[in-house]
C-alpha atoms as a PDB file:
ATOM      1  CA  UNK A   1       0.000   0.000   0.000  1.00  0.00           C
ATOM      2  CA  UNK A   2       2.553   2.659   0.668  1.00  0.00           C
ATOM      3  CA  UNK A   3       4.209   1.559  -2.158  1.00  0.00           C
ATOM      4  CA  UNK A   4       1.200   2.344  -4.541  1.00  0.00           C
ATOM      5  CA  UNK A   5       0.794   5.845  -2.198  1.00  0.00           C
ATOM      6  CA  UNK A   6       4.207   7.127  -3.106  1.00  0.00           C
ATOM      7  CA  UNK A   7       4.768   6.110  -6.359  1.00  0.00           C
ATOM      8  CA  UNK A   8       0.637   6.752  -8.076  1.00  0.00           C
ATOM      9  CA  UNK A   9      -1.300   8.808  -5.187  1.00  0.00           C
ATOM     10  CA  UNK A  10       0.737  12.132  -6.030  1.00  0.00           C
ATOM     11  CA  UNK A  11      -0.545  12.132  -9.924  1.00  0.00           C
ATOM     12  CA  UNK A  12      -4.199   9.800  -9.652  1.00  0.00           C
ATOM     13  CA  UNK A  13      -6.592  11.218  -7.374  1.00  0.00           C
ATOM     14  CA  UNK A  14      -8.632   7.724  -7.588  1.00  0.00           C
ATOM     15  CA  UNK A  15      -5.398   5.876  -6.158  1.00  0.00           C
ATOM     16  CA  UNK A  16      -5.083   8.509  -3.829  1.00  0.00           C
ATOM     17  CA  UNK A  17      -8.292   8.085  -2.035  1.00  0.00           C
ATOM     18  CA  UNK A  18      -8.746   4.134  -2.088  1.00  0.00           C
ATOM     19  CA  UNK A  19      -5.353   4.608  -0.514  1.00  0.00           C
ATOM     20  CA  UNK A  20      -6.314   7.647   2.100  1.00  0.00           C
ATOM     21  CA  UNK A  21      -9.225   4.971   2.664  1.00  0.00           C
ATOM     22  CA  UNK A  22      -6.878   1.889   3.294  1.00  0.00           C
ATOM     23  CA  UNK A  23      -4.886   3.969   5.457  1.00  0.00           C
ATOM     24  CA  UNK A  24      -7.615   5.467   7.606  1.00  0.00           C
ATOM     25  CA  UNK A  25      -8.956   1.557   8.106  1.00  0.00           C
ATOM     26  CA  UNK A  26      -5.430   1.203  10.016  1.00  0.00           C
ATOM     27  CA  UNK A  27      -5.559   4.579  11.989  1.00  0.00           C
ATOM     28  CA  UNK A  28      -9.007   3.435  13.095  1.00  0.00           C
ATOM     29  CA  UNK A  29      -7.756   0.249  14.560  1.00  0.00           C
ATOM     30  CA  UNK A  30      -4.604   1.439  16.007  1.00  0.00           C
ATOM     31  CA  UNK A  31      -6.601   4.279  18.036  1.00  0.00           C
ATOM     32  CA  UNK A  32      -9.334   1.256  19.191  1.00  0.00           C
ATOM     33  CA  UNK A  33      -6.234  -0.729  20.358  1.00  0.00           C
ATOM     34  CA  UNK A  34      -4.749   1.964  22.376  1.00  0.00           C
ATOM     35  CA  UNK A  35      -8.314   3.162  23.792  1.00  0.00           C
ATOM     36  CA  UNK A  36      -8.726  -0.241  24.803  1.00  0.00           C
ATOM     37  CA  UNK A  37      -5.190  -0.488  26.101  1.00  0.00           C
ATOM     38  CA  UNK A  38      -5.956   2.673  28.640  1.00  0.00           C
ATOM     39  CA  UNK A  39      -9.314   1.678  29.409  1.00  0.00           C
ATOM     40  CA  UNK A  40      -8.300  -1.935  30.449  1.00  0.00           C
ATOM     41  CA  UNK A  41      -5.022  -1.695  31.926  1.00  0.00           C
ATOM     42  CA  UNK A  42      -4.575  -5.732  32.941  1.00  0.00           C
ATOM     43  CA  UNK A  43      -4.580  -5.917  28.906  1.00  0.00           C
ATOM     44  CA  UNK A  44      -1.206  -6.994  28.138  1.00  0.00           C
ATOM     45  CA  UNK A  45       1.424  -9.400  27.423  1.00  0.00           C
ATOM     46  CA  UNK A  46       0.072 -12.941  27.003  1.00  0.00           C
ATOM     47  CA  UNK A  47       0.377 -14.737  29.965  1.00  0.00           C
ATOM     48  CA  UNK A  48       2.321 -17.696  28.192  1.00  0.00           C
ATOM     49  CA  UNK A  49       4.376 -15.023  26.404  1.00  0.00           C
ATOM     50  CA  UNK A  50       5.501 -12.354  28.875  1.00  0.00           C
ATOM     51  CA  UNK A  51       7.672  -9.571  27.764  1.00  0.00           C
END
């Protein structure tokens, strides 16, 4: 994806949103991650996997 961002989203408006789109998809989850990160704060490593 940032691949087709750099190299076609600068000149194709088209590209540029379906990428802007694809991109936003990610931002969303990342945020919902760390809301749920702060909200539940015994969310963490897994148990069999500490860090």
């Amino acid at each position: 994806m940032v691949n087709t961002a750099t190299e076609l989203g600068t000149t194709d408006a088209q590209v540029r949103q379906r990428t802007e789109a694809a991109f936003e998809v990610t931002r969303q989850a990342l945020r919902s991650l760390l809301h749920q990160g702060r909200r539940d704060p015994n969310t963490g490593p897994h148990p069999h996997n500490p860090s």
